[in-house]
Each structure stands twice: as structure tokens, then as C-alpha cells.
PDB file of N, CA and C in Angstrom:
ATOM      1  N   UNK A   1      66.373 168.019 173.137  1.00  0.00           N
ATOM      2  CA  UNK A   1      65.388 169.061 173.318  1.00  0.00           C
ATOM      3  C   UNK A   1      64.036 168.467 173.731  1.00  0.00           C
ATOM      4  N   UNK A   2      63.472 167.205 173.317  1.00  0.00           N
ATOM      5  CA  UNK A   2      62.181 167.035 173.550  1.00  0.00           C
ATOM      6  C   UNK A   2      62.315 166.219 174.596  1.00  0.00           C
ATOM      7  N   UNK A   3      63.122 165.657 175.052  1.00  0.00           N
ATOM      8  CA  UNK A   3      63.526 165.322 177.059  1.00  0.00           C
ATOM      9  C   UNK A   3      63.827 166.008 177.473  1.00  0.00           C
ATOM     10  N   UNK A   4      63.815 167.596 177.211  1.00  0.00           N
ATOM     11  CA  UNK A   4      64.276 168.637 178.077  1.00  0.00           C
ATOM     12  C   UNK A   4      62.829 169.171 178.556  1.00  0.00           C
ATOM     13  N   UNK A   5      61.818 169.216 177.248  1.00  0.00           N
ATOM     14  CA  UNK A   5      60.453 170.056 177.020  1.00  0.00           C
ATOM     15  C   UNK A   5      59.551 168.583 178.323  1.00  0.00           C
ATOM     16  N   UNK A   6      59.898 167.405 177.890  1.00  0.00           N
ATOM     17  CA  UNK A   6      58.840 166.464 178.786  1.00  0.00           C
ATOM     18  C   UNK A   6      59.290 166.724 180.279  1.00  0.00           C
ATOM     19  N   UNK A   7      60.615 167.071 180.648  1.00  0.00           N
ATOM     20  CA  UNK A   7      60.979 167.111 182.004  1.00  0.00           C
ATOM     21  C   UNK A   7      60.288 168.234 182.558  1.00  0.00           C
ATOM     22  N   UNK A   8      60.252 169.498 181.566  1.00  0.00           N
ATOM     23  CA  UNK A   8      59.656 170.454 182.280  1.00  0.00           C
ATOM     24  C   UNK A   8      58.179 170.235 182.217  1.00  0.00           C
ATOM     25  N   UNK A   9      57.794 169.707 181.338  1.00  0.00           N
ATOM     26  CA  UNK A   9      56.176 169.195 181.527  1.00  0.00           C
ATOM     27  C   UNK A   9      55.880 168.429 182.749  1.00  0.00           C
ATOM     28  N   UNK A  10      56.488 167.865 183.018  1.00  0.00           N
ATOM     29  CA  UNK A  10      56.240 166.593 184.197  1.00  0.00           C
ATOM     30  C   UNK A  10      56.413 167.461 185.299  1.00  0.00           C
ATOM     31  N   UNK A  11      57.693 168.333 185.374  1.00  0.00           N
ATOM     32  CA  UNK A  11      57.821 168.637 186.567  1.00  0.00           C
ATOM     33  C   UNK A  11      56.892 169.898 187.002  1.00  0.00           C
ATOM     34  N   UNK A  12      56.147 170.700 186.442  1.00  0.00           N
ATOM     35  CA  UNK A  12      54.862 171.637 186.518  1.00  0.00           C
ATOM     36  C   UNK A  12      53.870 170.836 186.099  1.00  0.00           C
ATOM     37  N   UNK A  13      53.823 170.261 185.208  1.00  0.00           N
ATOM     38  CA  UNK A  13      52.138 169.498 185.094  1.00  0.00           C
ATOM     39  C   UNK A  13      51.441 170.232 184.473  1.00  0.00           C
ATOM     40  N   UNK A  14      50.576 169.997 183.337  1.00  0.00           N
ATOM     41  CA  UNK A  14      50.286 170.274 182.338  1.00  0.00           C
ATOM     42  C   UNK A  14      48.702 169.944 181.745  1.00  0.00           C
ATOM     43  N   UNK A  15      47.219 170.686 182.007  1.00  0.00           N
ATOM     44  CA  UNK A  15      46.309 170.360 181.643  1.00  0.00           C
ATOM     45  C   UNK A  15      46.193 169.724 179.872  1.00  0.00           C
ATOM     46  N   UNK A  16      45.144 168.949 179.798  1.00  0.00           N
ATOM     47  CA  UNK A  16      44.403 168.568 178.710  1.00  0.00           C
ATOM     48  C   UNK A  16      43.461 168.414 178.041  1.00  0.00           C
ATOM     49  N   UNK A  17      42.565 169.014 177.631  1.00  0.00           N
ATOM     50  CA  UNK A  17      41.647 168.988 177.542  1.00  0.00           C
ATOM     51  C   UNK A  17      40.659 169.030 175.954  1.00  0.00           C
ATOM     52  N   UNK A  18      39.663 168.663 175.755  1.00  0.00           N
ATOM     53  CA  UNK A  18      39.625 168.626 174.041  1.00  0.00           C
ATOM     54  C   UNK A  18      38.147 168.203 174.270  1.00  0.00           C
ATOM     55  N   UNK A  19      37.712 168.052 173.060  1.00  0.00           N
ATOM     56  CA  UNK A  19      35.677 167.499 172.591  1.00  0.00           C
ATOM     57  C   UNK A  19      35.888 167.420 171.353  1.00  0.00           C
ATOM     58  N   UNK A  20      35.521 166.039 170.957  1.00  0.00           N
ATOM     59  CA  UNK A  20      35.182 165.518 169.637  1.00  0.00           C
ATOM     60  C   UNK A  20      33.893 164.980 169.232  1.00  0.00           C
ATOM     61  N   UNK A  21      33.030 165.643 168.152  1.00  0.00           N
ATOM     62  CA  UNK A  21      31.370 165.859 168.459  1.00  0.00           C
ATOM     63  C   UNK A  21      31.891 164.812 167.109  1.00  0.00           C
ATOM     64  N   UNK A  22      31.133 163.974 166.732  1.00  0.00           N
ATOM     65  CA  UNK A  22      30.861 163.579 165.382  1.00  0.00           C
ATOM     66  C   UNK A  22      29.350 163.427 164.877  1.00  0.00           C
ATOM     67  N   UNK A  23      28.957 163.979 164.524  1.00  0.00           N
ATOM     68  CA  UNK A  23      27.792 164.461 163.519  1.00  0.00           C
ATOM     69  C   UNK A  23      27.256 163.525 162.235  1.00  0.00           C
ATOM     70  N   UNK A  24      26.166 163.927 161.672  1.00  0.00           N
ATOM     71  CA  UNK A  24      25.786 163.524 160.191  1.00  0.00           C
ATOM     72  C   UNK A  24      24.409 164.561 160.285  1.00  0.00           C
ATOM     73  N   UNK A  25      24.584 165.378 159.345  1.00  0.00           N
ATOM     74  CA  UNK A  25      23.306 166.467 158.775  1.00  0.00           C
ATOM     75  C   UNK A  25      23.367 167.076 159.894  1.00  0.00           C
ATOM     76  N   UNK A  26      24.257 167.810 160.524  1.00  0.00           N
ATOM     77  CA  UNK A  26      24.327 168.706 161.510  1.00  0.00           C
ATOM     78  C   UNK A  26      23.541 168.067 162.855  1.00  0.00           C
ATOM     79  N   UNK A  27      23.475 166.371 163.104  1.00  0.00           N
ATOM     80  CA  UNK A  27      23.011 166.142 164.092  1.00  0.00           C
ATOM     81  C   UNK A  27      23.880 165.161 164.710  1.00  0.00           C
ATOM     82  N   UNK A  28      24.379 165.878 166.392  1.00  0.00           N
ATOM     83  CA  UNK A  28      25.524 164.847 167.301  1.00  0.00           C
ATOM     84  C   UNK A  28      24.553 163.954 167.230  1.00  0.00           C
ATOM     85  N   UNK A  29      26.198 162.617 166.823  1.00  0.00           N
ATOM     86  CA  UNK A  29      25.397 161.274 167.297  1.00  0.00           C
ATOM     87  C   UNK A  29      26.124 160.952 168.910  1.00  0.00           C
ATOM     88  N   UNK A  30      27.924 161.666 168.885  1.00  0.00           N
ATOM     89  CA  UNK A  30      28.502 160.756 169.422  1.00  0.00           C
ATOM     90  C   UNK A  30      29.231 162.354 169.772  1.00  0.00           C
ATOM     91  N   UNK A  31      29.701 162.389 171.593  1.00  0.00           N
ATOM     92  CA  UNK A  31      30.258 163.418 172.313  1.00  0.00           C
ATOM     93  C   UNK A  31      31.199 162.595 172.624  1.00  0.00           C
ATOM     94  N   UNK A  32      32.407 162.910 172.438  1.00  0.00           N
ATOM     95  CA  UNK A  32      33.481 162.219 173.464  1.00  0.00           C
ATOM     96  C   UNK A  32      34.597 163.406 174.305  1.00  0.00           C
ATOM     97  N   UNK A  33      34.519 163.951 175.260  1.00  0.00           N
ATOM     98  CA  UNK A  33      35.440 164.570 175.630  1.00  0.00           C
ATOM     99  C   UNK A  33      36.321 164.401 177.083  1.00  0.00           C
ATOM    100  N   UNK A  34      37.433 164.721 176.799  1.00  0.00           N
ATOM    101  CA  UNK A  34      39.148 164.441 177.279  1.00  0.00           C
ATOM    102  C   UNK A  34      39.484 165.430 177.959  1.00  0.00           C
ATOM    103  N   UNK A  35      39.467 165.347 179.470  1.00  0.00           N
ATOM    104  CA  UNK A  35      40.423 166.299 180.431  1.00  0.00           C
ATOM    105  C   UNK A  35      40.877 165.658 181.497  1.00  0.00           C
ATOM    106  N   UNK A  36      42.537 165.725 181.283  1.00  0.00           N
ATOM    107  CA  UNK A  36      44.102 165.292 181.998  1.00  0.00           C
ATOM    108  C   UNK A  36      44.748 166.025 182.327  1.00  0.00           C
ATOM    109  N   UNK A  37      45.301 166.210 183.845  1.00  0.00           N
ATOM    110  CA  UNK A  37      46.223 166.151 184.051  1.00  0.00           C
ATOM    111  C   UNK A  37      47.387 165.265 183.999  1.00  0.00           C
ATOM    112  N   UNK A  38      47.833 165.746 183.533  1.00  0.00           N
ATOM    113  CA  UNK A  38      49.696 165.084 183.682  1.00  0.00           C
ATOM    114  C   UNK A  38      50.797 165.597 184.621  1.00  0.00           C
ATOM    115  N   UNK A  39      51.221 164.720 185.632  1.00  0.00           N
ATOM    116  CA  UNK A  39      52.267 165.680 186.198  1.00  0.00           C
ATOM    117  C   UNK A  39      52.861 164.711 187.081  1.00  0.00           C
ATOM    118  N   UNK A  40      54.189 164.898 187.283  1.00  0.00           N
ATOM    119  CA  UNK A  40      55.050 163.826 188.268  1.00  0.00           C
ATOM    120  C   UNK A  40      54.775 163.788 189.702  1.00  0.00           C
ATOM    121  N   UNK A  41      55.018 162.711 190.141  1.00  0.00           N
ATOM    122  CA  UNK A  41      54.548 162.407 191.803  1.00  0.00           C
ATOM    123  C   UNK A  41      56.024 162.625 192.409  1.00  0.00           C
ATOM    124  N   UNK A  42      56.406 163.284 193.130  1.00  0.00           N
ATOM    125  CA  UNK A  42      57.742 162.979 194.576  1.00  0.00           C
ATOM    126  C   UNK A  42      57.438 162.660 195.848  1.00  0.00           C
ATOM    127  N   UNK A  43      58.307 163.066 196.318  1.00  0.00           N
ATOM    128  CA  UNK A  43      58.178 162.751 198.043  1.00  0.00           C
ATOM    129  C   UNK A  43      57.500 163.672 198.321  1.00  0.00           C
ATOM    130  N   UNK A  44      57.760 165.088 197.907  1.00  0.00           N
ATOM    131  CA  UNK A  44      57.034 166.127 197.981  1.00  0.00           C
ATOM    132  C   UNK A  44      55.938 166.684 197.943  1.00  0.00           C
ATOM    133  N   UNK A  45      55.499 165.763 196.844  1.00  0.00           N
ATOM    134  CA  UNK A  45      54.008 165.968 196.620  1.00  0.00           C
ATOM    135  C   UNK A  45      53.287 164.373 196.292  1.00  0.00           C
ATOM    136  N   UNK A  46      53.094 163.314 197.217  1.00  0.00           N
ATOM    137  CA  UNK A  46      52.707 162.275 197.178  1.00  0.00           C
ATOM    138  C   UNK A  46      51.504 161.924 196.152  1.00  0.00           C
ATOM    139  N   UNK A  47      51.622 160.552 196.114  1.00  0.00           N
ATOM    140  CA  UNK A  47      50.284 160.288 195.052  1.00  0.00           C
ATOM    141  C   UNK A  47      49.001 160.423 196.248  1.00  0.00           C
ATOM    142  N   UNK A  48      47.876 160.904 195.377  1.00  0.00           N
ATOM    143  CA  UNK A  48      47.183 160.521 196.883  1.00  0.00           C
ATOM    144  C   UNK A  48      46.240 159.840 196.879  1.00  0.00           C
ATOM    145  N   UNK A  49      47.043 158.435 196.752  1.00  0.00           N
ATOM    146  CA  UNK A  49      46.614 157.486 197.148  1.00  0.00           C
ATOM    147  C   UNK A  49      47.254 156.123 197.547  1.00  0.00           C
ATOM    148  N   UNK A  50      46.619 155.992 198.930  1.00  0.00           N
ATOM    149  CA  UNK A  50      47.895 155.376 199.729  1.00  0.00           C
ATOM    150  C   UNK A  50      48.157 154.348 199.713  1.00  0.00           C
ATOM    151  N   UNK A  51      47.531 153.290 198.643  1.00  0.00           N
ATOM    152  CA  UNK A  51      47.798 152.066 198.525  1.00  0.00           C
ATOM    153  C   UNK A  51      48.708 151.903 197.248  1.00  0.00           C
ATOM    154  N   UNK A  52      48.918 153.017 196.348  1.00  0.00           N
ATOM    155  CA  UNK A  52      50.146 153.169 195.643  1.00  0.00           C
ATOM    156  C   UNK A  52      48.785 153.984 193.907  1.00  0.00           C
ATOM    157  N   UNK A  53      47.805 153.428 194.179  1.00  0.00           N
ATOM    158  CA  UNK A  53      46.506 153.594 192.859  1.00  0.00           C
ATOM    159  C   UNK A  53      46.046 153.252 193.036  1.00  0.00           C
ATOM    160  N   UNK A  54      44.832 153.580 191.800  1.00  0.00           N
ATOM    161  CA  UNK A  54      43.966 152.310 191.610  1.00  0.00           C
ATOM    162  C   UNK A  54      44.241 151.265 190.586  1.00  0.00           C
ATOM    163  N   UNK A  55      45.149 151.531 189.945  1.00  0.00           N
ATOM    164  CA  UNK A  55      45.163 149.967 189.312  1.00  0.00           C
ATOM    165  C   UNK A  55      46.042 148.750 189.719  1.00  0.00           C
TER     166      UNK A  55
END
């Protein structure tokens, strides 16, 4: 079941997104926030980028 749920994740692609404030006396010290896509590359829909990434 949960290689059934990641296949269909991969194969539509799936936002991410989140904010983690951490505080002391109701004052941000520290913002960190997270937004991903996830989603599989084919022939179909190439990476786009043509040297294969950046890393």
C-alpha cells in the first residue's frame, strides 16, 4: 500500500509547504519556511535542465 500511495505521488506530484517560527516571550527569533515540489521526471515531461541538474 505505501508503494502504491508514493507511485501515485510521484506520478502527479505533490506540493509542500510549512513555517516554523520559534519564539521566546512572544518574540520571532528564527523563521524557517519549506516549499517543494515533488514529482517524477519522463521522457514526457523532461527535467529542465539540460545538463542533467544542478548538482
Amino acid at each position: 500500500m505505501g508503494l502504491d500511495l508514493l507511485d501515485r505521488v510521484l506520478a502527479t506530484g505533490v506540493v509542500v509547504s510549512g513555517d516554523l517560527v520559534i519564539a521566546i516571550a512572544d518574540v520571532p527569533l528564527v523563521r524557517v519556511s519549506l516549499h517543494a515540489l515533488l514529482s517524477s521526471v519522463s521522457e514526457r515531461v523532461p527535467a529542465p535542465w539540460a545538463d542533467g541538474g544542478p548538482l
